[in-house]
N, C-alpha and C. Protein backbone atom coordinates (compact mmCIF):
# COMPACT_ATOMS: atom_id res chain seq x y z
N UNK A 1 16.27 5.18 -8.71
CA UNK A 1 15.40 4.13 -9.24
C UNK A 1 14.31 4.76 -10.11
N UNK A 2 13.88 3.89 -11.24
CA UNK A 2 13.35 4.54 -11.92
C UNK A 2 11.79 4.72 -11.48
N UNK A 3 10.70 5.36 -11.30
CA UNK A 3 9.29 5.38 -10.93
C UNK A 3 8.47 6.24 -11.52
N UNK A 4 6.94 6.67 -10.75
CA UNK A 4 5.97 7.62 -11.32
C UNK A 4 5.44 8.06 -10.40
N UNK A 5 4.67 9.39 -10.52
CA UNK A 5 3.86 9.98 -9.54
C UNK A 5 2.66 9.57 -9.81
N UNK A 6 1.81 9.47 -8.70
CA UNK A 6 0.67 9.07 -8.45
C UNK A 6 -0.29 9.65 -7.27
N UNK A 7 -1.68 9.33 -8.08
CA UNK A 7 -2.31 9.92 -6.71
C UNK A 7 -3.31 8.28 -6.19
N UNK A 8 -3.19 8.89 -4.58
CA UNK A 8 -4.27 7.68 -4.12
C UNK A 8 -5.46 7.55 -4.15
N UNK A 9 -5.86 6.57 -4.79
CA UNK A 9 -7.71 6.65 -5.13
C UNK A 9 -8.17 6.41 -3.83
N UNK A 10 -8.05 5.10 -3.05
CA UNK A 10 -8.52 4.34 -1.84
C UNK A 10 -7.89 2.77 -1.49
N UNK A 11 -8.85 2.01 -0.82
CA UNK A 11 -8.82 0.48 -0.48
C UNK A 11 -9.30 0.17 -0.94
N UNK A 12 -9.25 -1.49 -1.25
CA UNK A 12 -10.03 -2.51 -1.53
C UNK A 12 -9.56 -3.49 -1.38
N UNK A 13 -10.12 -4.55 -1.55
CA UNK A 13 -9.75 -6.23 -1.30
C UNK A 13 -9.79 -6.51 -2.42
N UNK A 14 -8.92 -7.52 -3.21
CA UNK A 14 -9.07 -8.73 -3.98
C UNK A 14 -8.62 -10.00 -3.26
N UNK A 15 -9.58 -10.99 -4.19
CA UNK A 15 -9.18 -12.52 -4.05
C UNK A 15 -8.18 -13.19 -4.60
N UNK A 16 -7.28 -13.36 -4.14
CA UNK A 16 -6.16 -14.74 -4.79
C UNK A 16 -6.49 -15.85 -5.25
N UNK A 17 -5.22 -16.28 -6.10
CA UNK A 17 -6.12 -17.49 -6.65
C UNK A 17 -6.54 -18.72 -5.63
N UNK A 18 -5.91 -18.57 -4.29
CA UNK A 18 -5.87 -19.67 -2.65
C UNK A 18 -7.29 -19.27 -2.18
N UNK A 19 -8.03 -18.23 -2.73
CA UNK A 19 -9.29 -17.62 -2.11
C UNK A 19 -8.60 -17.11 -0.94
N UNK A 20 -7.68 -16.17 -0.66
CA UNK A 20 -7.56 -15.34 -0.05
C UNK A 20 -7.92 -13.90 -0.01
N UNK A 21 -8.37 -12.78 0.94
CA UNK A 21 -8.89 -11.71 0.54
C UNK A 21 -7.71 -10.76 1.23
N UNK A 22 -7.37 -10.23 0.07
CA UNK A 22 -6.04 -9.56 0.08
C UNK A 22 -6.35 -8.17 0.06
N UNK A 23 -6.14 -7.41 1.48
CA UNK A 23 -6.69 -5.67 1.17
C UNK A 23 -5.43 -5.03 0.47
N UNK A 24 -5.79 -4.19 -0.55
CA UNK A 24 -4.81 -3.74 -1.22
C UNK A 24 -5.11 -2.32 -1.58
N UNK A 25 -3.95 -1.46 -2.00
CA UNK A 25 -4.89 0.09 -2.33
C UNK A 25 -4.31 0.25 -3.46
N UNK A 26 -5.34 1.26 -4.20
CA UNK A 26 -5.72 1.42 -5.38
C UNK A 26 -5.05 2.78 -5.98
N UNK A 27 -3.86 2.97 -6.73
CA UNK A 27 -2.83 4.20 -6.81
C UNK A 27 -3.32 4.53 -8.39
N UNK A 28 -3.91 5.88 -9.21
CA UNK A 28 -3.99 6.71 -10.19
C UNK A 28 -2.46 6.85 -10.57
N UNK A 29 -1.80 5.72 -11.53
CA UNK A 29 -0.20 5.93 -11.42
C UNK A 29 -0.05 6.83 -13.10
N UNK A 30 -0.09 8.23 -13.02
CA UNK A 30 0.97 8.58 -14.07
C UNK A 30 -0.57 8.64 -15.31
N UNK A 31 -1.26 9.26 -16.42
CA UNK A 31 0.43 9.33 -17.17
C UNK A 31 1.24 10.37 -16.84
N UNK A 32 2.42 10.14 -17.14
CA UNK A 32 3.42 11.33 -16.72
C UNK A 32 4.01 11.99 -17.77
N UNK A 33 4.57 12.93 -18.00
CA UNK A 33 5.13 13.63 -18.92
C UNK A 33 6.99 14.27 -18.57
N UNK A 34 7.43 13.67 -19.06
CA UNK A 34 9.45 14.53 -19.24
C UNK A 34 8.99 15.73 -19.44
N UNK A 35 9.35 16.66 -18.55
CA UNK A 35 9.66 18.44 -18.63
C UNK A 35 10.89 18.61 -18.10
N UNK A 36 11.56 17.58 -18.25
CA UNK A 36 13.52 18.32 -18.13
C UNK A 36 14.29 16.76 -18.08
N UNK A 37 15.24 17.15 -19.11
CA UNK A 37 16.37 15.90 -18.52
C UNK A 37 17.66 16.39 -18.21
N UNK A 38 17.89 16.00 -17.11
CA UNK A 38 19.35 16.03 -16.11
C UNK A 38 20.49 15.47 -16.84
N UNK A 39 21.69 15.65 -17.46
CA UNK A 39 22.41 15.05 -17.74
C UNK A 39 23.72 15.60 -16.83
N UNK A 40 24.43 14.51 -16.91
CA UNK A 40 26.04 14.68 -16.25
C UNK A 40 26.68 16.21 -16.26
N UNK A 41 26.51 15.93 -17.89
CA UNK A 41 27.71 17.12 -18.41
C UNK A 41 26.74 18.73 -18.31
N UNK A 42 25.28 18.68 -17.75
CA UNK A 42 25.28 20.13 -17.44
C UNK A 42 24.70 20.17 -15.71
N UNK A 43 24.12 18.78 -15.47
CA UNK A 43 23.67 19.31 -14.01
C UNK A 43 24.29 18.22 -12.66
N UNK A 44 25.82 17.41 -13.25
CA UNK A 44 26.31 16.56 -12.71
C UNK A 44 25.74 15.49 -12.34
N UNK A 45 24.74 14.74 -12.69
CA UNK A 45 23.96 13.77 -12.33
C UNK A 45 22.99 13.35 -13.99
N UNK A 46 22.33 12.68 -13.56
CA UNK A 46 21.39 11.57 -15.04
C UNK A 46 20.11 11.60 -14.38
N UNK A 47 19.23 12.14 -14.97
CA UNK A 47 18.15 12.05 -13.99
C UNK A 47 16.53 12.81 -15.11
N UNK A 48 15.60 12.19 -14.87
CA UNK A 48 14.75 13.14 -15.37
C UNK A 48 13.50 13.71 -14.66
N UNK A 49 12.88 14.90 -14.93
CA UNK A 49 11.78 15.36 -14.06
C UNK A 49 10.64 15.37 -14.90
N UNK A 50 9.31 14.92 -14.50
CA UNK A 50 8.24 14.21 -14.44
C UNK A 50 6.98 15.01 -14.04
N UNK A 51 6.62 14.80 -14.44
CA UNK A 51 5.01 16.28 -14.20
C UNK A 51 3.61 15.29 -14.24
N UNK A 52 3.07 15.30 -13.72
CA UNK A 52 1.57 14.58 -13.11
C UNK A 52 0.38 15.58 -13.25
N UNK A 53 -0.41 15.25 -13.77
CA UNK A 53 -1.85 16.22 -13.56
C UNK A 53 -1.65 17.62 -14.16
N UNK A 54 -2.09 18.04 -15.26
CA UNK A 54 -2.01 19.20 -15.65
C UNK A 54 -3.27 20.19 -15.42
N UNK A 55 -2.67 21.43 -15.74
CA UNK A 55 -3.13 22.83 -14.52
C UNK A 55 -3.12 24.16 -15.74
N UNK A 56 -4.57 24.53 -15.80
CA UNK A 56 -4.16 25.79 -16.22
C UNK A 56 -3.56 26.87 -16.06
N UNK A 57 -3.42 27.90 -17.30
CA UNK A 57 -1.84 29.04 -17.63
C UNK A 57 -2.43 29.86 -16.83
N UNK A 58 -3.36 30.11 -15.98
CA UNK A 58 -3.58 31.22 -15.02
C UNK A 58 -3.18 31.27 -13.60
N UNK A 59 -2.92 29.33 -13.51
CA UNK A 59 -2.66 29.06 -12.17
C UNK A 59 -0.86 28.87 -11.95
N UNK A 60 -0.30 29.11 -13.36
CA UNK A 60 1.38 28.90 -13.67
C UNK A 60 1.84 30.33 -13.43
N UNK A 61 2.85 30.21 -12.61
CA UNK A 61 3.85 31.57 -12.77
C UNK A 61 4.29 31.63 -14.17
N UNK A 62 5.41 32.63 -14.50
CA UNK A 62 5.52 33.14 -15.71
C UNK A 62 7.22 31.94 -15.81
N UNK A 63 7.26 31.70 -14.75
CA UNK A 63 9.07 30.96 -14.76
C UNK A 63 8.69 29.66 -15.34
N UNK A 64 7.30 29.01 -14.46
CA UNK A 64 6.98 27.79 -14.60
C UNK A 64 6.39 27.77 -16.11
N UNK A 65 5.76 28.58 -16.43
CA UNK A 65 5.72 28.66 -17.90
C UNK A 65 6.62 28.49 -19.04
N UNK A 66 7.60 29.33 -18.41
CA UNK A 66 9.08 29.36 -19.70
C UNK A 66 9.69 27.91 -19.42
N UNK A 67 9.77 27.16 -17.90
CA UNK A 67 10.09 25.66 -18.26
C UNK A 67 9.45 24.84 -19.22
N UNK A 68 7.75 24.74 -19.07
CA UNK A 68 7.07 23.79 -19.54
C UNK A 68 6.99 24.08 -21.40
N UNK A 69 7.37 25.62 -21.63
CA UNK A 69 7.33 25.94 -22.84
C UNK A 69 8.32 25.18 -23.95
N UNK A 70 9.75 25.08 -22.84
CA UNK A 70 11.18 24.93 -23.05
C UNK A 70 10.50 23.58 -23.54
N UNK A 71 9.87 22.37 -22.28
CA UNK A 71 9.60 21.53 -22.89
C UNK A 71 8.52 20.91 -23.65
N UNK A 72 8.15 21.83 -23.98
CA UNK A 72 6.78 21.69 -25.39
C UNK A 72 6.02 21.04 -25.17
N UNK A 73 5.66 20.81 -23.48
CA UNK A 73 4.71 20.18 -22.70
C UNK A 73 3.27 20.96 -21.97
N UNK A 74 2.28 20.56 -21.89
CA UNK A 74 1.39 21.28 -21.34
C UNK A 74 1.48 21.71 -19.18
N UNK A 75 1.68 22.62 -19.07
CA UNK A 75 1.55 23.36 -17.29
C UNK A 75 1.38 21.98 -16.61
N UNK A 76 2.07 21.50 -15.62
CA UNK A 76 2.00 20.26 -14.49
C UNK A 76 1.97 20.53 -13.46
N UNK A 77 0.85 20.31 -12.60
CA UNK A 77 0.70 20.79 -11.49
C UNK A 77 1.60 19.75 -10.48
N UNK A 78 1.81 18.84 -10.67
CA UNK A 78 3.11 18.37 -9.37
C UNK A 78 4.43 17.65 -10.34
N UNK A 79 5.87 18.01 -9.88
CA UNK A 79 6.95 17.50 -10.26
C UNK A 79 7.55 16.46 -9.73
N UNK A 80 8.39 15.72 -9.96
CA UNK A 80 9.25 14.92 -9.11
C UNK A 80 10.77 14.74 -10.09
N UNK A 81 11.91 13.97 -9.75
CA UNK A 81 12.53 13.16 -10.49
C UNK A 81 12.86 12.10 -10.00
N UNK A 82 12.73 11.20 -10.89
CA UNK A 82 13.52 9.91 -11.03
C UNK A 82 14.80 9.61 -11.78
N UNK A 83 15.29 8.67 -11.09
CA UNK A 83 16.76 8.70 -11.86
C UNK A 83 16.73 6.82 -12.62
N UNK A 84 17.65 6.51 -13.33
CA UNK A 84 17.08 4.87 -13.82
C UNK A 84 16.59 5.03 -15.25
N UNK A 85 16.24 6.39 -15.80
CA UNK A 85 15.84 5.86 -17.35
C UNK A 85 17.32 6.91 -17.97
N UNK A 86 17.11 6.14 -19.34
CA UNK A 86 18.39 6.61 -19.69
C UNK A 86 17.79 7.31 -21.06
N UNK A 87 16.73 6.84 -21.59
CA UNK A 87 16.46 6.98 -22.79
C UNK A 87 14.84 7.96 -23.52
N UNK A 88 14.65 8.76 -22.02
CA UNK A 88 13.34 9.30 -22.74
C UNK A 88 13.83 10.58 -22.62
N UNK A 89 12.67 11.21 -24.09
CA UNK A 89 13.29 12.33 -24.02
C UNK A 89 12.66 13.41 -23.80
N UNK A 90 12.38 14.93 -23.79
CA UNK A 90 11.45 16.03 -23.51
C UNK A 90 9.77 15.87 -24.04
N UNK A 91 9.05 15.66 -23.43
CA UNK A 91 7.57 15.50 -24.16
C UNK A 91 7.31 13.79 -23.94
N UNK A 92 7.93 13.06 -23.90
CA UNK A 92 7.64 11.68 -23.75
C UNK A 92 6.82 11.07 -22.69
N UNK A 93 5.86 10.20 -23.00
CA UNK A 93 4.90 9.97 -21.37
C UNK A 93 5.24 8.99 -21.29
N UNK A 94 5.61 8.83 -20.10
CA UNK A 94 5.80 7.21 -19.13
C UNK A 94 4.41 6.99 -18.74
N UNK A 95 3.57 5.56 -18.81
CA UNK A 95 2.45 5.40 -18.33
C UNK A 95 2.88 4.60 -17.18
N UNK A 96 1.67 4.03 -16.64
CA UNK A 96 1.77 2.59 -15.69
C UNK A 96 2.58 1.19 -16.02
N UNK A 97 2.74 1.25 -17.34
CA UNK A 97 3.33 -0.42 -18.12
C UNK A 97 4.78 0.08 -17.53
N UNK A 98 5.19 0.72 -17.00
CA UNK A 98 6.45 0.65 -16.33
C UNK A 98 6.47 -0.57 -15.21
N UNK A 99 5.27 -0.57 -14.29
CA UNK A 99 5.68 -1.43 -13.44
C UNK A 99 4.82 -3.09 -13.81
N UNK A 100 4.96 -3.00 -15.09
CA UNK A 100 4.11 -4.40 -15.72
C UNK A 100 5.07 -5.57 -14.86
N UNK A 101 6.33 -5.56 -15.06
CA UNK A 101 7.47 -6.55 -14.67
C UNK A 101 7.84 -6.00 -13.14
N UNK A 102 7.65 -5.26 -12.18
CA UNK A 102 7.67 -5.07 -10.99
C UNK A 102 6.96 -6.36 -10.35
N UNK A 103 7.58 -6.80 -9.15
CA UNK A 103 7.01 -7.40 -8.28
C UNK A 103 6.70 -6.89 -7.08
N UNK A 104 7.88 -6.22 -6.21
CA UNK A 104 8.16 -5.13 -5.21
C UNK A 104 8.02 -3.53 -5.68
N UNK A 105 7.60 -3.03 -4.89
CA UNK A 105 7.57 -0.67 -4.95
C UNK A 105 7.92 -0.65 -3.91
N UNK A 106 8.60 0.87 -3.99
CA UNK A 106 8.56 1.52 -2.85
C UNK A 106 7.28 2.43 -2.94
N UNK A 107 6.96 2.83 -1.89
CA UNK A 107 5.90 4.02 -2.00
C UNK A 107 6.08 4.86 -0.77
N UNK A 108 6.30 6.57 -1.73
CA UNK A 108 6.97 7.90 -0.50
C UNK A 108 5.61 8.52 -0.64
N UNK A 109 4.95 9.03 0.16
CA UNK A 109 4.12 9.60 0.55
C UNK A 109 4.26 10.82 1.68
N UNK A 110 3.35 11.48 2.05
CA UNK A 110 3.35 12.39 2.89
C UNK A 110 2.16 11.81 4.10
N UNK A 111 2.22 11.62 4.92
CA UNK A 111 1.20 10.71 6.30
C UNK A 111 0.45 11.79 6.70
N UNK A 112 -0.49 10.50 7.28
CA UNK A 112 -1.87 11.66 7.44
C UNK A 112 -1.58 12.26 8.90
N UNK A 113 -1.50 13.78 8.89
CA UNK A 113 -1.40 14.66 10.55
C UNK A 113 -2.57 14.66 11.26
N UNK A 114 -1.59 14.02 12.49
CA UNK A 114 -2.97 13.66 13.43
C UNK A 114 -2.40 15.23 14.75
N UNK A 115 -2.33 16.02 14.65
CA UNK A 115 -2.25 16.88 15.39
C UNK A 115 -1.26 16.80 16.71
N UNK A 116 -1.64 17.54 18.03
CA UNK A 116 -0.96 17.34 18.89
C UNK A 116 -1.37 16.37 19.76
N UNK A 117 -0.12 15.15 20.16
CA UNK A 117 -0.79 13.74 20.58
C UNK A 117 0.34 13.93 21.90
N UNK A 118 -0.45 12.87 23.00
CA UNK A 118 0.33 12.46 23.89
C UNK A 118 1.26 11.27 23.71
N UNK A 119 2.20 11.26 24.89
CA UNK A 119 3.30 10.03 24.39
C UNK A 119 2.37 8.65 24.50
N UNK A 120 1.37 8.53 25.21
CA UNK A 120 0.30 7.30 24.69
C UNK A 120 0.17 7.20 23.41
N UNK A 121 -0.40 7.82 22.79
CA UNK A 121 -0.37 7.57 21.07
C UNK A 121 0.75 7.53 20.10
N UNK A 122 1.25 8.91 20.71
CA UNK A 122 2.78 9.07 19.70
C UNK A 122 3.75 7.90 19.96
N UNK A 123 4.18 7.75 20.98
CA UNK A 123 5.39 6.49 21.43
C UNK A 123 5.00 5.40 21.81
N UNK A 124 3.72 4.86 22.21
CA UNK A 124 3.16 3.85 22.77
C UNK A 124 3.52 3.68 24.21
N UNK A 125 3.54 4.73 25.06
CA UNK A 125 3.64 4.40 26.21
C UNK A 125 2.57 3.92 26.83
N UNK A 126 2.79 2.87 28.05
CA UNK A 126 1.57 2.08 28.54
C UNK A 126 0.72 2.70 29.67
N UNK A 127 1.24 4.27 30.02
CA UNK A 127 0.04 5.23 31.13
C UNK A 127 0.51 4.39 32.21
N UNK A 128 -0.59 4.20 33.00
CA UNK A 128 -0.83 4.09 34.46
C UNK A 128 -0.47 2.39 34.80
N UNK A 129 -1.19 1.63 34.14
CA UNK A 129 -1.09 0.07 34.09
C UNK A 129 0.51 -0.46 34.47
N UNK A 130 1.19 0.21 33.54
CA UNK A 130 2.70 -0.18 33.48
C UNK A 130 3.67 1.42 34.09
N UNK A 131 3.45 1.35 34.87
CA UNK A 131 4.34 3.41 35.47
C UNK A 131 5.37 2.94 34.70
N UNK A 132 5.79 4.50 34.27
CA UNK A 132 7.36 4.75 34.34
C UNK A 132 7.69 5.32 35.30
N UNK A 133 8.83 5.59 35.67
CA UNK A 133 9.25 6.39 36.96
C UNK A 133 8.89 7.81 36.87
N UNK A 134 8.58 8.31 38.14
CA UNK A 134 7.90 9.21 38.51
C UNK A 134 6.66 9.70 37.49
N UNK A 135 5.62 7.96 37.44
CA UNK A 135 4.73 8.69 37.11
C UNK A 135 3.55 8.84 38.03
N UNK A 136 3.06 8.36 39.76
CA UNK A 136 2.71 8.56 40.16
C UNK A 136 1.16 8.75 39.88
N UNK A 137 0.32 9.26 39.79
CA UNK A 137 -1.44 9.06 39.32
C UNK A 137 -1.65 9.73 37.96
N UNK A 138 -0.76 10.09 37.43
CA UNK A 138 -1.43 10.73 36.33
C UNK A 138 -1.39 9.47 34.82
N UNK A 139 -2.45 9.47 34.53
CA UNK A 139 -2.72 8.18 33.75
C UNK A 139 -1.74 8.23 32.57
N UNK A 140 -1.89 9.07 31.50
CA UNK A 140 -1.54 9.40 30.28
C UNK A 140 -0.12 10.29 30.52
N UNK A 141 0.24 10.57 31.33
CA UNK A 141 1.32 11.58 31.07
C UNK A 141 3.04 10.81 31.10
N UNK A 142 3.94 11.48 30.33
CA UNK A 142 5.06 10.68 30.32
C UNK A 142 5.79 10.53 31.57
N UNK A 143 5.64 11.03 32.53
CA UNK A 143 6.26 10.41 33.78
C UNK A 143 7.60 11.67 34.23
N UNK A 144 8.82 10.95 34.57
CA UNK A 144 9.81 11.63 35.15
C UNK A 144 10.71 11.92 33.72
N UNK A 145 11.20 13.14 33.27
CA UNK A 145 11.60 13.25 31.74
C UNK A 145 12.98 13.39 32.03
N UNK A 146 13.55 13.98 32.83
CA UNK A 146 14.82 14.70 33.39
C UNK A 146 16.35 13.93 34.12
N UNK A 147 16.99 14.61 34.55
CA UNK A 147 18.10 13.85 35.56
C UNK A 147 18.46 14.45 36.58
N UNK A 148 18.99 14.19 37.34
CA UNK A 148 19.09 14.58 38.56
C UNK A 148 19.64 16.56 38.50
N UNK A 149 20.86 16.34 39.47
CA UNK A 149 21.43 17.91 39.84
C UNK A 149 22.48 17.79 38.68
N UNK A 150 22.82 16.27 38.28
CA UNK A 150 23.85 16.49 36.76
C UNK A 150 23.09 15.73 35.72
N UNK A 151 22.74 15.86 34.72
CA UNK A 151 23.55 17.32 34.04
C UNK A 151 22.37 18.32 33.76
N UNK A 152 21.42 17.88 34.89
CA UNK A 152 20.30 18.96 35.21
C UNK A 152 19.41 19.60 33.81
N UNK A 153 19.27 18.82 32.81
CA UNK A 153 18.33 19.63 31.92
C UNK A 153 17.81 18.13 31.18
N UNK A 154 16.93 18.63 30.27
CA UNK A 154 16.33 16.92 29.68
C UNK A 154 16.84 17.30 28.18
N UNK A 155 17.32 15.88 27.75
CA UNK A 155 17.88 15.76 26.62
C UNK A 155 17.54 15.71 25.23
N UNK A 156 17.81 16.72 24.78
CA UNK A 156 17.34 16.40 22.91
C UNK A 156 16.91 15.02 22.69
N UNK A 157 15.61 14.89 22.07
CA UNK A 157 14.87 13.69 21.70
C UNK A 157 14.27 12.71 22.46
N UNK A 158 14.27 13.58 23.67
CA UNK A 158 13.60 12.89 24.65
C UNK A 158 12.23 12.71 24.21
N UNK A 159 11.54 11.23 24.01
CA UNK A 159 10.13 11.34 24.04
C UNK A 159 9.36 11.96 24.60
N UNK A 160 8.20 12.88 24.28
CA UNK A 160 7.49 13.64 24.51
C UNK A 160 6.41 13.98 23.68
N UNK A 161 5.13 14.34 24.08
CA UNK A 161 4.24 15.05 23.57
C UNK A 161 4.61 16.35 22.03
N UNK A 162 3.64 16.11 20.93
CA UNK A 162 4.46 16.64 19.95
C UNK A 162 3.68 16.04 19.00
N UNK A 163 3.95 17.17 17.31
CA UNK A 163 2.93 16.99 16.42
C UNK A 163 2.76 15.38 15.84
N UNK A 164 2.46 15.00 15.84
CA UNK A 164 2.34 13.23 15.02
C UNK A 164 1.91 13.38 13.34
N UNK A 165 2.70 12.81 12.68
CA UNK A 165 2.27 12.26 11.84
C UNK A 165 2.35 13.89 10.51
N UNK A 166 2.37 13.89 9.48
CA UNK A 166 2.32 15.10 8.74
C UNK A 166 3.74 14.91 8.50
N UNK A 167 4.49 14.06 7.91
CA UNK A 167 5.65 13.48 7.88
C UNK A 167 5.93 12.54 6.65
N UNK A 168 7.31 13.02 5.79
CA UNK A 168 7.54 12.55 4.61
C UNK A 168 7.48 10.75 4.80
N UNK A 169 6.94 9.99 4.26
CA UNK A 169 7.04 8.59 4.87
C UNK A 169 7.05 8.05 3.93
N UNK A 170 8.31 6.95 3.65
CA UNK A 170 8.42 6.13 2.69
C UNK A 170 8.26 4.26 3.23
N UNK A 171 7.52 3.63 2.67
CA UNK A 171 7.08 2.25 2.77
C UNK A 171 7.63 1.26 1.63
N UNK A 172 8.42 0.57 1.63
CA UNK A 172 9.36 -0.12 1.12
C UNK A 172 8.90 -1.59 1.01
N UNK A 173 9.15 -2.30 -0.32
CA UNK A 173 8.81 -3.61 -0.54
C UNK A 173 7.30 -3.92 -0.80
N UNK A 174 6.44 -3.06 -1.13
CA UNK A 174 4.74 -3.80 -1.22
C UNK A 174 4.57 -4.46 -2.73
N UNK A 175 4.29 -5.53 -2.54
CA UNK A 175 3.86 -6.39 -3.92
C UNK A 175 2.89 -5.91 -4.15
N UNK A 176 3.30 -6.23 -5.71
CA UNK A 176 2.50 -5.46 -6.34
C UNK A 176 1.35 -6.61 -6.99
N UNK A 177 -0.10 -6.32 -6.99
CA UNK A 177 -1.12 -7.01 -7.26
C UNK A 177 -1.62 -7.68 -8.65
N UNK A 178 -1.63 -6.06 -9.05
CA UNK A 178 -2.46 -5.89 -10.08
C UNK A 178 -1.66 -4.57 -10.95
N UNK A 179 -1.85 -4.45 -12.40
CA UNK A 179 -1.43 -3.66 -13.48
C UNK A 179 -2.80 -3.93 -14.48
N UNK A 180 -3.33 -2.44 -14.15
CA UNK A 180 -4.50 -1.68 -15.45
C UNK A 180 -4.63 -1.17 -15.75
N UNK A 181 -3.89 -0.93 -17.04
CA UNK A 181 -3.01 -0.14 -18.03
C UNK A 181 -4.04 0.81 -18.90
N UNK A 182 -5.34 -0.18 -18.96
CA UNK A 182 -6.22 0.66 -19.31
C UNK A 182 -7.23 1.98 -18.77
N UNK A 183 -6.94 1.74 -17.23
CA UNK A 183 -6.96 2.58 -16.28
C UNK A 183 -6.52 3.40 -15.95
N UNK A 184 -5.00 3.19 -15.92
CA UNK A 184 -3.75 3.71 -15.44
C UNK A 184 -3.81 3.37 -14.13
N UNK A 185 -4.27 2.33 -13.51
CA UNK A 185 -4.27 1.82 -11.96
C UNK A 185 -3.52 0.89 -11.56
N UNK A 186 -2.66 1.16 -10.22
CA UNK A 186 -2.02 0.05 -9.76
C UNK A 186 -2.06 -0.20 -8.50
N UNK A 187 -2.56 -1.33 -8.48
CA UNK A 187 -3.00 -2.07 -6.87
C UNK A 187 -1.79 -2.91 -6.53
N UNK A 188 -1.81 -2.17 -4.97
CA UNK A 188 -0.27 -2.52 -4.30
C UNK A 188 -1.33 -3.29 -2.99
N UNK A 189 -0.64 -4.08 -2.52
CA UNK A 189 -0.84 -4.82 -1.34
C UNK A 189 -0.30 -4.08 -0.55
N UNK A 190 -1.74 -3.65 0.87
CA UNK A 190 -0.79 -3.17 2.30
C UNK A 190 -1.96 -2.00 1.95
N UNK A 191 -1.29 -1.00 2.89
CA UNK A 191 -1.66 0.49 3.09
C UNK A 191 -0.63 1.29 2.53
N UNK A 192 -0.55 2.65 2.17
CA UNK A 192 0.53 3.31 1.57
C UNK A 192 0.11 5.13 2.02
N UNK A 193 1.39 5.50 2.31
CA UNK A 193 1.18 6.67 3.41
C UNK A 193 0.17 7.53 2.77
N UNK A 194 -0.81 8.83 3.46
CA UNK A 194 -1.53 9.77 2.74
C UNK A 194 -2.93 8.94 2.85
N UNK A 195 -3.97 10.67 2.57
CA UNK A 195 -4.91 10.26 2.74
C UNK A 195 -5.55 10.10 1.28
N UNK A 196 -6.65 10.06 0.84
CA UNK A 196 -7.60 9.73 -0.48
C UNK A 196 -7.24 10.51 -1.04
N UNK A 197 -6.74 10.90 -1.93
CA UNK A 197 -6.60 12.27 -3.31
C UNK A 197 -5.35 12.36 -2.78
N UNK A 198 -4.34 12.47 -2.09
CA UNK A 198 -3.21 12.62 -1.63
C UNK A 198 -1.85 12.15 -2.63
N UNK A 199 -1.27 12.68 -3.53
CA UNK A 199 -0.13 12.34 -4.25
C UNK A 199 1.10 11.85 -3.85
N UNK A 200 1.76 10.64 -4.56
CA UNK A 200 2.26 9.62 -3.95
C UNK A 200 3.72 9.34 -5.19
N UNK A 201 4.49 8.87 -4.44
CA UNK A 201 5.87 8.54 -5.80
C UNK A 201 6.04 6.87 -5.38
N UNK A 202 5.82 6.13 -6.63
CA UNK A 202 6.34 4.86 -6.37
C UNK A 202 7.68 4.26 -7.42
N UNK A 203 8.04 3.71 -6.64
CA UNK A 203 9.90 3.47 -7.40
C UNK A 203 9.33 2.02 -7.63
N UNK A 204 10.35 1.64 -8.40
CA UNK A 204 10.45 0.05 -8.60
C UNK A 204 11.65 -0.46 -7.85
C-alpha cells in the first residue's frame, strides 16, 4: 500500500460539525524523498524507498553516501518502502496531499516500553479478588503456571511476567480528520503507537 513516514507531534481535540470533541493526534507526515526504486526485473518486486528528515555528511557512512549520491538526493536519516506507486521517480517528493482522498490509515509504529511488568498489567490478570489456581495469598502473582508429574515442565507462551510494550505495533483503520498541506500535518482520530518525536509509517 502506498504511504509516508512520519513523525508524532502529540494530542489534541477537535470539534465536529455535531459539536463533538474528537481527541485526535497530530502526525509531521513526510515531505519525503525517492532514494531507490524497486523494479521487478532487477529486485523481483515494484516498490519504492522513501527517506524522511535529512542528516548531515558527517553523520552518513561512506555506503549510505554512495546510495543517496546514486540518487541525487540529500543524506536521510530514516528509510522505509512502500509499494502502490508506480510512477515516481529518483529525487521526487511525496508530500501529505497523498492522503487528501484517504478516509481510513493504517499506522505502524514502535510502542512505548514500559519495562519489566507483572501478569497484572501485562495480561490483565485479576490478583487476589478473582484467584487462579494455586494462587493462595499472594496478591499480584500469576498463580499455579505448570502441570502435574506429565508432562512436568510449563509450556512455551505461558503467560508470565516479561518485558511489555517496546514492540513493532501496527493500528489499523483510524479516520482520518484533518489534511494541512501547508503544514505537512495529519490529524488521525484515536491514539497511534510511540511516544512524542517517535517516527511512524502510515499506509492508506
Amino acid at each position: 500500500m502506498p504511504g509516508l513516514l512520519g513523525k508524532k507531534i502529540g494530542m489534541t481535540s477537535v470539534f465536529s460539525a455535531e459539536g463533538k470533541n474528537i481527541p485526535c493526534t497530530v502526525i509531521e507526515v513526510g515531505p519525503c524523498v525517492v532514494t531507490q526504486v524497486k523494479t521487478a526485473a532487477t529486485d523481483g518486486y515494484e516498490a519504492i524507498q522513501l527517506g524522511f528528515v535529512e542528516k548531515k555528511d558527517k553523520h552518513t557512512t561512506k555506503p549510505e553516501a554512495g546510495h543517496f549520491k546514486k540518487a541525487g538526493v540529500a543524506p536521510q536519516r530514516h528509510l522505509a518502502e512502500f509499494k502502490g506507486f508506480s510512477d515516481r521517480k529518483l529525487g521526487d517528493v511525496v508530500t501529505v496531499d497523498l492522503f487528501e482522498d484517504a478516509i481510513y490509515v493504517d499506522v505502524i509504529g514502535t510502542s512505548k516500553g514500559k519495562g519489566f511488568q507483572g501478569v497484572v498489567k501485562r495480561h490483565g490478570f485479576a490478583g487476589v479478588g478473582q484467584a487462579t489456581l494455586g494462587q493462595h495469598n499472594r496478591l499480584r502473582a500469576p498463580g499455579s503456571i505448570g502441570a502435574c508429574s506429565y508432562p512436568a515442565k510449563v509450556f512455551k507462551g505461558t503467560k508470565m511476567g516479561g518485558q511489555m510494550g517496546n514492540t513493532r505495533t501496527t493500528v489499523q483503520n483510524l479516520e482520518v480528520i484533518k489534511v494541512i498541506p501547508e503544514h505537512n500535518l495529519l490529524l488521525i482520530k484515536g491514539s497511534v503507537p510511540g511516544s512524542r518525536g517517535s517516527i511512524v509509517l502510515i499506509e492508506k
